[in-house]
PDB file of N, CA and C in Angstrom:
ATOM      1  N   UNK A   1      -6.610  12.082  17.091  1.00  0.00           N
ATOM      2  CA  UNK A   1      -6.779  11.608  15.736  1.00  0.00           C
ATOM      3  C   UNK A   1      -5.467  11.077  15.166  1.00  0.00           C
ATOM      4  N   UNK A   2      -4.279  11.916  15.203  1.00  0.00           N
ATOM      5  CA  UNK A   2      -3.090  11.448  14.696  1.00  0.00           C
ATOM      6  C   UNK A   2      -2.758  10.202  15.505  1.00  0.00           C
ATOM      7  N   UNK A   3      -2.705   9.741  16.792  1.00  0.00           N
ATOM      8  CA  UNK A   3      -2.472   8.405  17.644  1.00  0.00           C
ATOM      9  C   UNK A   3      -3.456   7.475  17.328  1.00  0.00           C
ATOM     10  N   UNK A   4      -4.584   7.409  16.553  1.00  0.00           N
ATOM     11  CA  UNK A   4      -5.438   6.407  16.102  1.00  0.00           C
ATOM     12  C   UNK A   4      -5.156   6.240  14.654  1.00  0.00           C
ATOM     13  N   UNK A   5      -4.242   7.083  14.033  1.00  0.00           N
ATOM     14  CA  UNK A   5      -4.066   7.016  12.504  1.00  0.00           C
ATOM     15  C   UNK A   5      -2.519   6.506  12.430  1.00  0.00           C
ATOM     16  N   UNK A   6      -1.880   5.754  13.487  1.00  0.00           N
ATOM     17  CA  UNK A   6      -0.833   5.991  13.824  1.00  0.00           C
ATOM     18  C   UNK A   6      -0.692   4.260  14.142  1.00  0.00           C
ATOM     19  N   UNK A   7      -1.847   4.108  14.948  1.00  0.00           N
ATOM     20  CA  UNK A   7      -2.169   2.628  15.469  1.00  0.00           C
ATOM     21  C   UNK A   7      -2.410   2.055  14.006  1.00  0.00           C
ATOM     22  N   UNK A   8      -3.344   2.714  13.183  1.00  0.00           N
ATOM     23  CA  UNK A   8      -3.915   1.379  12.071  1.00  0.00           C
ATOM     24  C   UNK A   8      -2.543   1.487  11.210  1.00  0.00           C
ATOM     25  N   UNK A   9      -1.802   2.584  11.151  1.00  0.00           N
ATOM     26  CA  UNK A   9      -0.792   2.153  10.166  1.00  0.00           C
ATOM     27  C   UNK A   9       0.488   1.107  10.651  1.00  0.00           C
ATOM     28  N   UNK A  10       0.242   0.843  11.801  1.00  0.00           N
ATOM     29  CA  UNK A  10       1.104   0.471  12.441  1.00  0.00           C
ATOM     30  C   UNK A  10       0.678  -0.766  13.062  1.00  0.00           C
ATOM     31  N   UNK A  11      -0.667  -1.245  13.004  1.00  0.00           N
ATOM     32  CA  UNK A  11      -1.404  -2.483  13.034  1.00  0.00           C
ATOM     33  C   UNK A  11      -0.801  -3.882  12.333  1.00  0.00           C
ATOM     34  N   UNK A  12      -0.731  -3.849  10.628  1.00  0.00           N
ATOM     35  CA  UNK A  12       0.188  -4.617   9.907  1.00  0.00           C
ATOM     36  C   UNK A  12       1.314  -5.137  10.280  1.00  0.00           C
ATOM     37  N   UNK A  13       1.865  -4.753  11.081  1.00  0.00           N
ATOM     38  CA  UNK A  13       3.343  -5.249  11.229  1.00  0.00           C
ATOM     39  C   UNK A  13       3.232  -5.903  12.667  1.00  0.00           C
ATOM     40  N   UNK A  14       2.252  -5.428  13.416  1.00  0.00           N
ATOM     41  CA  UNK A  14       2.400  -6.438  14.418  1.00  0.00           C
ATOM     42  C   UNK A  14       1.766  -8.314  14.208  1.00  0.00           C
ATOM     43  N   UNK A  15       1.218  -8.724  13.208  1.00  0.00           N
ATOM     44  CA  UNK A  15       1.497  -9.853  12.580  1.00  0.00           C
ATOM     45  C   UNK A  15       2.175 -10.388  12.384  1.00  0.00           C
ATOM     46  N   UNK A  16       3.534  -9.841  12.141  1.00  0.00           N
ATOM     47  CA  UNK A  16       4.863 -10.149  11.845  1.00  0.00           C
ATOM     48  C   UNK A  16       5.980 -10.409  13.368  1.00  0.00           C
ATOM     49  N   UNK A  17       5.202  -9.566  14.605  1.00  0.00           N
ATOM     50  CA  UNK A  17       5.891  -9.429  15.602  1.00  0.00           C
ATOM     51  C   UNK A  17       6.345 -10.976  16.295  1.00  0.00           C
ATOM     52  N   UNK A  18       7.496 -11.318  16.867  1.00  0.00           N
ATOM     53  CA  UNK A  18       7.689 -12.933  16.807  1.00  0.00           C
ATOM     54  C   UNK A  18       8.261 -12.310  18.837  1.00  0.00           C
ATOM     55  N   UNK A  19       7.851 -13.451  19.613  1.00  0.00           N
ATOM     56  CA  UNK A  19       8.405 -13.249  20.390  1.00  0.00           C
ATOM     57  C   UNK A  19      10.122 -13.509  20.956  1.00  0.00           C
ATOM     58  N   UNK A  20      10.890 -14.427  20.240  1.00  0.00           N
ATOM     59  CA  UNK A  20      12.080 -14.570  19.800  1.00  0.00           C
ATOM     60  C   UNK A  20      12.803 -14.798  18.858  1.00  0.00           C
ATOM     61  N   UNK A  21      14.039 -14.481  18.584  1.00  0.00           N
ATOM     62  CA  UNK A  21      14.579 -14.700  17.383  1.00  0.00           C
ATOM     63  C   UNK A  21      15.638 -16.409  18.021  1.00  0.00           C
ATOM     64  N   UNK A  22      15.588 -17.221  16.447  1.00  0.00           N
ATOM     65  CA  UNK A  22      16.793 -18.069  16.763  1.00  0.00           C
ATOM     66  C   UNK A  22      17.114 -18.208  15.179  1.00  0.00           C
ATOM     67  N   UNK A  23      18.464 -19.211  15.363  1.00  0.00           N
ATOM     68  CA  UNK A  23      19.101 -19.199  14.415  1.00  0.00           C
ATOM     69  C   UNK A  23      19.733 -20.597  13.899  1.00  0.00           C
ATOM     70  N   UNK A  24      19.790 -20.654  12.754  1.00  0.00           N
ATOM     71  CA  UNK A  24      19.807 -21.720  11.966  1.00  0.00           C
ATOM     72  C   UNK A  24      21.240 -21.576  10.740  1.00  0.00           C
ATOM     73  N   UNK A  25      22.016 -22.634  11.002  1.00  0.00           N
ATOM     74  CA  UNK A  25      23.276 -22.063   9.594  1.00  0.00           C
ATOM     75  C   UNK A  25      23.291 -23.063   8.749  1.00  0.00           C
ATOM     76  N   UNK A  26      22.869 -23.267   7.512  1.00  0.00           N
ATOM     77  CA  UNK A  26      23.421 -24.183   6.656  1.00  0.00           C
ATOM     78  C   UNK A  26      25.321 -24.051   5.848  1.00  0.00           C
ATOM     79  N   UNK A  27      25.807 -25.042   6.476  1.00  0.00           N
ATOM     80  CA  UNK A  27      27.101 -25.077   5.960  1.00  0.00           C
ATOM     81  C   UNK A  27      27.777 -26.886   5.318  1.00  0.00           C
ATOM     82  N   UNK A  28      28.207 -26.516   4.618  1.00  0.00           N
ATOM     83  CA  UNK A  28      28.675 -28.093   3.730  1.00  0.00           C
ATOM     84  C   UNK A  28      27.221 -28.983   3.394  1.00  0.00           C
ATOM     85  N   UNK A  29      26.293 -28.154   3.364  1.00  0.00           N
ATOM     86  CA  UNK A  29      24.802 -28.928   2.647  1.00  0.00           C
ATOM     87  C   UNK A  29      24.515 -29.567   4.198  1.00  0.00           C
ATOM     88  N   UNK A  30      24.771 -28.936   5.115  1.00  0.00           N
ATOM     89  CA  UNK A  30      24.127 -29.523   6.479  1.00  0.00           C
ATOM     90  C   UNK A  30      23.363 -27.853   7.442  1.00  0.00           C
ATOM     91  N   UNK A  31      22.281 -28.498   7.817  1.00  0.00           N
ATOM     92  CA  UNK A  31      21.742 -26.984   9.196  1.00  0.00           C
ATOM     93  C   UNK A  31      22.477 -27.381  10.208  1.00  0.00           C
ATOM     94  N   UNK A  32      23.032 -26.287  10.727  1.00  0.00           N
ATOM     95  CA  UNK A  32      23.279 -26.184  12.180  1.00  0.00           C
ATOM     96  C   UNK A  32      23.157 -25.606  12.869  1.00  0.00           C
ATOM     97  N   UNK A  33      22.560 -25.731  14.188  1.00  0.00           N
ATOM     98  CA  UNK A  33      22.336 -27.113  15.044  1.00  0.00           C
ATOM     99  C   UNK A  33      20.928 -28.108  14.022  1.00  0.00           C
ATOM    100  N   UNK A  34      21.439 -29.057  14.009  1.00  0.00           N
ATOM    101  CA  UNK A  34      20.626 -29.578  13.048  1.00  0.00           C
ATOM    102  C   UNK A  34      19.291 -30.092  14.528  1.00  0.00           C
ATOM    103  N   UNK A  35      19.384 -30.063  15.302  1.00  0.00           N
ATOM    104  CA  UNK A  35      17.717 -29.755  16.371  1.00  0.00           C
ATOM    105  C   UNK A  35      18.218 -28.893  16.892  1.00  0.00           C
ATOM    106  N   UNK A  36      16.857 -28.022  16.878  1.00  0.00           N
ATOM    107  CA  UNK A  36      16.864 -26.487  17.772  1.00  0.00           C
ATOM    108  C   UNK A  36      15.532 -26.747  18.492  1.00  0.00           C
ATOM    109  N   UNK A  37      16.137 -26.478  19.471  1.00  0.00           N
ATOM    110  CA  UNK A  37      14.616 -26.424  20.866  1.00  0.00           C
ATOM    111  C   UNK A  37      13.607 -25.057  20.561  1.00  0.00           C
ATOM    112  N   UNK A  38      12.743 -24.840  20.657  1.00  0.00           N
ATOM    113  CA  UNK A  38      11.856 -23.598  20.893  1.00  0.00           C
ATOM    114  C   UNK A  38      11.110 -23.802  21.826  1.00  0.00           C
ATOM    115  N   UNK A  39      10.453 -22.701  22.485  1.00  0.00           N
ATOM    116  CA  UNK A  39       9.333 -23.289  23.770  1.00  0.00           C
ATOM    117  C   UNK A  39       7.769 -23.292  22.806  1.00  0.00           C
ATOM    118  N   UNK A  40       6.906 -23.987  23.679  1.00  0.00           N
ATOM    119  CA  UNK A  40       6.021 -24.183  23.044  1.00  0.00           C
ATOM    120  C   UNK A  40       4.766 -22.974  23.008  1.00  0.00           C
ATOM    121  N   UNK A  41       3.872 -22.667  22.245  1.00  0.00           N
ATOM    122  CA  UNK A  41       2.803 -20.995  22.575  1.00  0.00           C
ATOM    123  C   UNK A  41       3.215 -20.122  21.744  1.00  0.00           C
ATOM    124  N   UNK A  42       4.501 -19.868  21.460  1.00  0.00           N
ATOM    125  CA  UNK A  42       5.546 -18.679  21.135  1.00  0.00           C
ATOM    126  C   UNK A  42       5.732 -19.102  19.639  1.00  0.00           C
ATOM    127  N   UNK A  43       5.459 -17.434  19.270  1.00  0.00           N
ATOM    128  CA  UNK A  43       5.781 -17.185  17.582  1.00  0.00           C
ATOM    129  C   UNK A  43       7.072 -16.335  17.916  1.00  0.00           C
ATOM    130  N   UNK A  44       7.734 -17.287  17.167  1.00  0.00           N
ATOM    131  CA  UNK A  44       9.278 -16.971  16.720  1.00  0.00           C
ATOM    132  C   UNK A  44       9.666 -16.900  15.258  1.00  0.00           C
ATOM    133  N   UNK A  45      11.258 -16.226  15.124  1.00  0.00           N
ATOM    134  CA  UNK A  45      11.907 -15.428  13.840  1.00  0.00           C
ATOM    135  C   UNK A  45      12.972 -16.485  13.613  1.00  0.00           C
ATOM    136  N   UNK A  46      12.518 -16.744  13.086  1.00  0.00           N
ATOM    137  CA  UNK A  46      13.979 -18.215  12.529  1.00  0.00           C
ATOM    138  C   UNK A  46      14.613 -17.346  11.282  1.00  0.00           C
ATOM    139  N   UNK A  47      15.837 -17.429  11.337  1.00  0.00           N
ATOM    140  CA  UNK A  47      16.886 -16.745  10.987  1.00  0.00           C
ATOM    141  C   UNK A  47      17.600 -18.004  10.134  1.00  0.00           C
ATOM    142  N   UNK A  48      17.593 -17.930   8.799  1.00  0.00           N
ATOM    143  CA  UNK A  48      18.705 -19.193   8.741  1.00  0.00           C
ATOM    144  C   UNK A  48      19.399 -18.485   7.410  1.00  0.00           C
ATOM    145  N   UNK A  49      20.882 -18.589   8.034  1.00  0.00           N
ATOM    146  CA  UNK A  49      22.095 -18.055   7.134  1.00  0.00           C
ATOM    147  C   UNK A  49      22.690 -19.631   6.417  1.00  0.00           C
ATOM    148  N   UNK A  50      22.813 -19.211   5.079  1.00  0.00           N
ATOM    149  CA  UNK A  50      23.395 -19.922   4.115  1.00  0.00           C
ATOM    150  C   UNK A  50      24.853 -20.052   3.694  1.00  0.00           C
ATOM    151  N   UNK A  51      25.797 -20.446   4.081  1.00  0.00           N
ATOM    152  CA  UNK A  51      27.057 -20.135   4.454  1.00  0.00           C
ATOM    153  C   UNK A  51      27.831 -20.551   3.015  1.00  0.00           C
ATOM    154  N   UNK A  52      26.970 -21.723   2.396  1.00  0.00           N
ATOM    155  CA  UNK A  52      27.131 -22.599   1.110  1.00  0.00           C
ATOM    156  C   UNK A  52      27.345 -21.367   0.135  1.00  0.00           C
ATOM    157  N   UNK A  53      27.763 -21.525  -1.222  1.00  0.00           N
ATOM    158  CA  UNK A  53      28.007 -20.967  -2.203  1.00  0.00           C
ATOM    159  C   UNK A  53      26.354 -21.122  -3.298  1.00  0.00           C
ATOM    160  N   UNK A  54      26.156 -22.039  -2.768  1.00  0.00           N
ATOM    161  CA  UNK A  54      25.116 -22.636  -3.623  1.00  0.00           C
ATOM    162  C   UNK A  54      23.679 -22.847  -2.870  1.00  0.00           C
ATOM    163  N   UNK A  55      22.277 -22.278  -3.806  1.00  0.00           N
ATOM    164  CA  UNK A  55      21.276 -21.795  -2.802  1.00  0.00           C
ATOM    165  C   UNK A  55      20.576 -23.332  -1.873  1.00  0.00           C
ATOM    166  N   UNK A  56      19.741 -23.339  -1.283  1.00  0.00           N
ATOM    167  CA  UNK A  56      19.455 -24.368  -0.177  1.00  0.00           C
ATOM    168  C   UNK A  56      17.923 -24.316  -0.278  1.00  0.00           C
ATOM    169  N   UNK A  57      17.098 -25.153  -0.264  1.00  0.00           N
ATOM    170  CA  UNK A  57      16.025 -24.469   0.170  1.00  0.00           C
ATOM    171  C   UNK A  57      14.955 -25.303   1.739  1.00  0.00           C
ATOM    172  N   UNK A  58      14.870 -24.277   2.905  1.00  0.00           N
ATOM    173  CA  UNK A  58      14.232 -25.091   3.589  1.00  0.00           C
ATOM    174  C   UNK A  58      12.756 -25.351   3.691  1.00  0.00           C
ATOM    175  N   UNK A  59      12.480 -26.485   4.047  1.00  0.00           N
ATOM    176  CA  UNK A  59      11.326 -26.842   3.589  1.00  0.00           C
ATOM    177  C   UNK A  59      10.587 -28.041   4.635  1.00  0.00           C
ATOM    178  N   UNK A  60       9.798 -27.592   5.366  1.00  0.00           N
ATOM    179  CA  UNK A  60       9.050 -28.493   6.291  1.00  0.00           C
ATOM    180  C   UNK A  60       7.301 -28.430   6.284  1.00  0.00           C
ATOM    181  N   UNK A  61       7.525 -29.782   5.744  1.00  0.00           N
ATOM    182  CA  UNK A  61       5.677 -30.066   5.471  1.00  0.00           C
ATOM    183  C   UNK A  61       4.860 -30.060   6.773  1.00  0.00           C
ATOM    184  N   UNK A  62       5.167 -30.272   7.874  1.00  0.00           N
ATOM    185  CA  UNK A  62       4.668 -30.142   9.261  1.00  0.00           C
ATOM    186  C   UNK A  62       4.659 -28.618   9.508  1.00  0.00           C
ATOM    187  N   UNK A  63       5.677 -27.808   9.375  1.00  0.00           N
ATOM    188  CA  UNK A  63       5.380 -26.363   9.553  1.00  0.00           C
ATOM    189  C   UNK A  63       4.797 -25.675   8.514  1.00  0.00           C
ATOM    190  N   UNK A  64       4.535 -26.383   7.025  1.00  0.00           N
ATOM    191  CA  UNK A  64       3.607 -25.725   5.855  1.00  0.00           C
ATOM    192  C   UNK A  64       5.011 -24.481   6.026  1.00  0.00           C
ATOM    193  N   UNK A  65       6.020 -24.687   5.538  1.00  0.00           N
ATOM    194  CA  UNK A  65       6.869 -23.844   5.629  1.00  0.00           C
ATOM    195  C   UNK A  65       7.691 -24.152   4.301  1.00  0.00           C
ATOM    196  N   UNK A  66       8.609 -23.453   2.857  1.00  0.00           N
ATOM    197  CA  UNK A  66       9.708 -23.441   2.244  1.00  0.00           C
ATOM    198  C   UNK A  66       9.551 -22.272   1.739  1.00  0.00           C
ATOM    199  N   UNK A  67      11.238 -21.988   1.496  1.00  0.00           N
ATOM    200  CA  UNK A  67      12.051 -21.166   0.981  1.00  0.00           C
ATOM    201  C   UNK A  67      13.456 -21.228   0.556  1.00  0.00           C
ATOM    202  N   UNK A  68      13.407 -20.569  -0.736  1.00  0.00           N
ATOM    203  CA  UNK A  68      14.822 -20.811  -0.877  1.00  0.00           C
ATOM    204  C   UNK A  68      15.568 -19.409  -0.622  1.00  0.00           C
ATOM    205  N   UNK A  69      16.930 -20.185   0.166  1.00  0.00           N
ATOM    206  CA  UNK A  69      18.002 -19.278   0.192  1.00  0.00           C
ATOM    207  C   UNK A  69      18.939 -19.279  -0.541  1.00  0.00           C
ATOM    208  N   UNK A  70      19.163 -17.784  -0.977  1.00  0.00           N
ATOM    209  CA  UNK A  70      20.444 -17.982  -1.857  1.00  0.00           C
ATOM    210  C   UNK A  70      21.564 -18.300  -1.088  1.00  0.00           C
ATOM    211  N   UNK A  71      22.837 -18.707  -1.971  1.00  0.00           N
ATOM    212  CA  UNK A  71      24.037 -19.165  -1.438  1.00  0.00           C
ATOM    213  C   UNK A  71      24.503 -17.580  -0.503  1.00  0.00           C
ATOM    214  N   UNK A  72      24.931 -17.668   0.385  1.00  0.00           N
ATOM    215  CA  UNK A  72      25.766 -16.801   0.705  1.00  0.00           C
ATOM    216  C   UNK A  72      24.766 -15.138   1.160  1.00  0.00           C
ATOM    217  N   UNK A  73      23.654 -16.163   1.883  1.00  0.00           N
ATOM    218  CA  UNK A  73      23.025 -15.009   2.322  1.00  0.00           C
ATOM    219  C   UNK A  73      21.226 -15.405   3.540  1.00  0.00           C
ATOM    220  N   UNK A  74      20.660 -14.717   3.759  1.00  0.00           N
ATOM    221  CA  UNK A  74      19.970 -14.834   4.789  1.00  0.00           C
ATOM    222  C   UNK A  74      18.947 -14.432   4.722  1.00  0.00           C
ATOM    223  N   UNK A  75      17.958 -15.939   5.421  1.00  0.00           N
ATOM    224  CA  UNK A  75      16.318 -15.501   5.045  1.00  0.00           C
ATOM    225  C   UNK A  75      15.808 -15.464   6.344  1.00  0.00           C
ATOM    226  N   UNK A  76      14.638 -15.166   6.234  1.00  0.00           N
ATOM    227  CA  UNK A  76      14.161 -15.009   7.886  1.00  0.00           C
ATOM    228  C   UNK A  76      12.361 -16.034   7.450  1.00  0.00           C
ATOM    229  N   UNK A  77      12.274 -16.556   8.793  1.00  0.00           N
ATOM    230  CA  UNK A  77      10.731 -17.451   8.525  1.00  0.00           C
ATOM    231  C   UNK A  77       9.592 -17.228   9.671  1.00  0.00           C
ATOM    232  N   UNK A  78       9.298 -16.784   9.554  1.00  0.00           N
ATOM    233  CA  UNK A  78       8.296 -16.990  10.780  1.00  0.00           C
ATOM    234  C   UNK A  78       7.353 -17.861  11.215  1.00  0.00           C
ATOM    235  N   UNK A  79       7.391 -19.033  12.316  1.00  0.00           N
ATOM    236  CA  UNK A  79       6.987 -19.977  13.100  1.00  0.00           C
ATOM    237  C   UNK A  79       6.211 -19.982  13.962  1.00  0.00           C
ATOM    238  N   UNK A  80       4.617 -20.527  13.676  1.00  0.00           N
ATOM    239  CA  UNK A  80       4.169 -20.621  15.593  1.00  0.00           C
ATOM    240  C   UNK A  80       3.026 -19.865  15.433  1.00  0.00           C
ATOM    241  N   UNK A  81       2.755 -19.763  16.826  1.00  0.00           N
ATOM    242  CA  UNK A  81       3.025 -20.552  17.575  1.00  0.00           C
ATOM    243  C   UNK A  81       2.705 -21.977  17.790  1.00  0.00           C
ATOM    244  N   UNK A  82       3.120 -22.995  18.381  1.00  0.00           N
ATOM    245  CA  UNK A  82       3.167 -24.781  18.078  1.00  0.00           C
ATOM    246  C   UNK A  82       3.249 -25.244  19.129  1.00  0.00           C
ATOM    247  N   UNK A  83       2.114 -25.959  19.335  1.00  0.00           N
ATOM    248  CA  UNK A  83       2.045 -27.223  20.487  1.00  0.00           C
ATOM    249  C   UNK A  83       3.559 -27.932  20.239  1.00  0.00           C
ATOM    250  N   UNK A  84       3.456 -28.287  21.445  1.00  0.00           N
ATOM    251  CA  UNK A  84       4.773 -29.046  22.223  1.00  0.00           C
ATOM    252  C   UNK A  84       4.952 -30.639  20.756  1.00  0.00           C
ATOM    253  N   UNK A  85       5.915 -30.649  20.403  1.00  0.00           N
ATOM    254  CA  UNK A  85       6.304 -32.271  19.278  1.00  0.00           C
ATOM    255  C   UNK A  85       7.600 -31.586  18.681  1.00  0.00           C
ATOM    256  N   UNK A  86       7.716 -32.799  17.479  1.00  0.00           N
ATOM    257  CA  UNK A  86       8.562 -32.516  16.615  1.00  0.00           C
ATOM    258  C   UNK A  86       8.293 -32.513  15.407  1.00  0.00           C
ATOM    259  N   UNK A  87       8.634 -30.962  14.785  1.00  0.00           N
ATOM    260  CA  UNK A  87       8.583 -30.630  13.556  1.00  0.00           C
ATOM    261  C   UNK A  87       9.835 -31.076  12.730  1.00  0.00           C
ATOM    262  N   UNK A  88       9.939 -31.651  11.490  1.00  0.00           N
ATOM    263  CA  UNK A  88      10.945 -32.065  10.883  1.00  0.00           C
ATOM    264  C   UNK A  88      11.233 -31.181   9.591  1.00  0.00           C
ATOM    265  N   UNK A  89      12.416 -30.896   9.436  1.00  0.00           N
ATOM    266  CA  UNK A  89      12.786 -30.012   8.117  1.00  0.00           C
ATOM    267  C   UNK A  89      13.742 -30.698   7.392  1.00  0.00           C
ATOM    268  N   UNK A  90      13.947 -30.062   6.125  1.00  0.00           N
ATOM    269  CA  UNK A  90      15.129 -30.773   5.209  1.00  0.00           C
ATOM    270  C   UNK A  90      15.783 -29.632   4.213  1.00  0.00           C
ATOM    271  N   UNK A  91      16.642 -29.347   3.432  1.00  0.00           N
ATOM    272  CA  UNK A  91      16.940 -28.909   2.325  1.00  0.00           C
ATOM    273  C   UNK A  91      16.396 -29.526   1.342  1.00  0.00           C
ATOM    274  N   UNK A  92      15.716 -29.059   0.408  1.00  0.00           N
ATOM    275  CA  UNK A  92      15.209 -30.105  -0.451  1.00  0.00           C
ATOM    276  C   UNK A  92      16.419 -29.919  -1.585  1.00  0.00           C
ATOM    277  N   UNK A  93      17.396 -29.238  -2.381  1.00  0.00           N
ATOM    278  CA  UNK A  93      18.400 -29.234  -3.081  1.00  0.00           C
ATOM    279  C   UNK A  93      19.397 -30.468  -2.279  1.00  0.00           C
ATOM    280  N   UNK A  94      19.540 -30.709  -1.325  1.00  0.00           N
ATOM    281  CA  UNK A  94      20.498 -31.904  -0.547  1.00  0.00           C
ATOM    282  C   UNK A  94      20.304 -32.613   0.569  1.00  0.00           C
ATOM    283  N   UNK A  95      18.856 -33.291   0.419  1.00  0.00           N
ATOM    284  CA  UNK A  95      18.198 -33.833   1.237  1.00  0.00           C
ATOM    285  C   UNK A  95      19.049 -34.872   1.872  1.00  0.00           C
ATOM    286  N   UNK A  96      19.907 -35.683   1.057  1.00  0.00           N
ATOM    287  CA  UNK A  96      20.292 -36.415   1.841  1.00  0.00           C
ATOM    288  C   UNK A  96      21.499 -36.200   2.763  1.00  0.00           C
ATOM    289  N   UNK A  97      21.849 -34.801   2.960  1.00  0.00           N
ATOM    290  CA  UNK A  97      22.628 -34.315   4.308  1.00  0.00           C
ATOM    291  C   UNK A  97      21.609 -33.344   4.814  1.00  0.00           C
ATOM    292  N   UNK A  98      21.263 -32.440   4.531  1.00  0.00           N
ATOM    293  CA  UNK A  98      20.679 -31.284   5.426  1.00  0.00           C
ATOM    294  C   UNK A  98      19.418 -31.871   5.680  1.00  0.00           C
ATOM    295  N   UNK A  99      19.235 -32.213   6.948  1.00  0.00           N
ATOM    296  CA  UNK A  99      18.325 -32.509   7.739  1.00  0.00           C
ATOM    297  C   UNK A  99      18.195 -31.864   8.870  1.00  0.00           C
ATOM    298  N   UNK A 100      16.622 -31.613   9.521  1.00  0.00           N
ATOM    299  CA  UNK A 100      17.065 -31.261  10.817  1.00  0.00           C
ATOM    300  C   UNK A 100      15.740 -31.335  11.674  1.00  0.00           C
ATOM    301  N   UNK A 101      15.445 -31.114  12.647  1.00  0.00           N
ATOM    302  CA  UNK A 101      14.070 -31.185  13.498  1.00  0.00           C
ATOM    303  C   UNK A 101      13.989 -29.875  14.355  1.00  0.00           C
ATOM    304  N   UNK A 102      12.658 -29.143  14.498  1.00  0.00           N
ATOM    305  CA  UNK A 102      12.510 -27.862  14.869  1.00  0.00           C
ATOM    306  C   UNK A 102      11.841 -28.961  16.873  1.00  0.00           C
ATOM    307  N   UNK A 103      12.174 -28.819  18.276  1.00  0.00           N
ATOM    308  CA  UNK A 103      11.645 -29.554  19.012  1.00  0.00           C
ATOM    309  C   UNK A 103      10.823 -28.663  19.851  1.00  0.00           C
ATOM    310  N   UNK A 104       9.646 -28.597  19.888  1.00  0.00           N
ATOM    311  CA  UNK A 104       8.934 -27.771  20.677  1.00  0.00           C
ATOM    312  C   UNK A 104       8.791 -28.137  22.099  1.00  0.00           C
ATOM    313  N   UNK A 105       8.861 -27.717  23.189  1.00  0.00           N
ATOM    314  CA  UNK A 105       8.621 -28.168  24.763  1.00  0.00           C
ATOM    315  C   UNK A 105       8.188 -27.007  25.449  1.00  0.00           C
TER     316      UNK A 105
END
């Protein structure tokens, strides 16, 4: 009884479970690596640290994905899993440097 009351409380969070983590830095209003490879099938933990003073927010209409980060600190997103292409992202506070493409293969 306690190992079946144990599973459902513990059910919730495997939704959240990502099979890798990667990482993403916004610095001078730019991501870097501004393309990051991922493999394709796989739900992953995108990690993106804000190095800027000033918050960022990322935001990709192909991944139905935004958030803002504050300056000087770290959000986490969860991705996927995604057929093989290219997903495109931006900062929307400084679009016209922070750009970047998520490349699935």
């Amino acid at each position: 009884m306690k190992i079946a009351y144990l599973i459902l409380l513990l059910l919730p969070f495997s939704v959240f479970a990502a099979d890798a983590d990667y990482r993403l830095m916004i610095k001078e209003h730019r991501f870097q690596p501004s393309e990051l490879s991922i493999p394709a099938g796989k739900k992953i933990k995108l990690l993106i640290e804000n190095q800027d003073a000033t918050p960022e927010e990322f935001e990709s209409h192909s991944l139905n994905r935004e958030k803002v980060i504050a300056g000087n600190s770290t959000a986490t997103i969860y991705i996927g899993p995604l057929q093989a292409g290219s997903y495109p992202f931006f900062g929307e506070f400084n679009e016209a440097t922070a750009q970047g493409v998520i490349v699935v293969k």
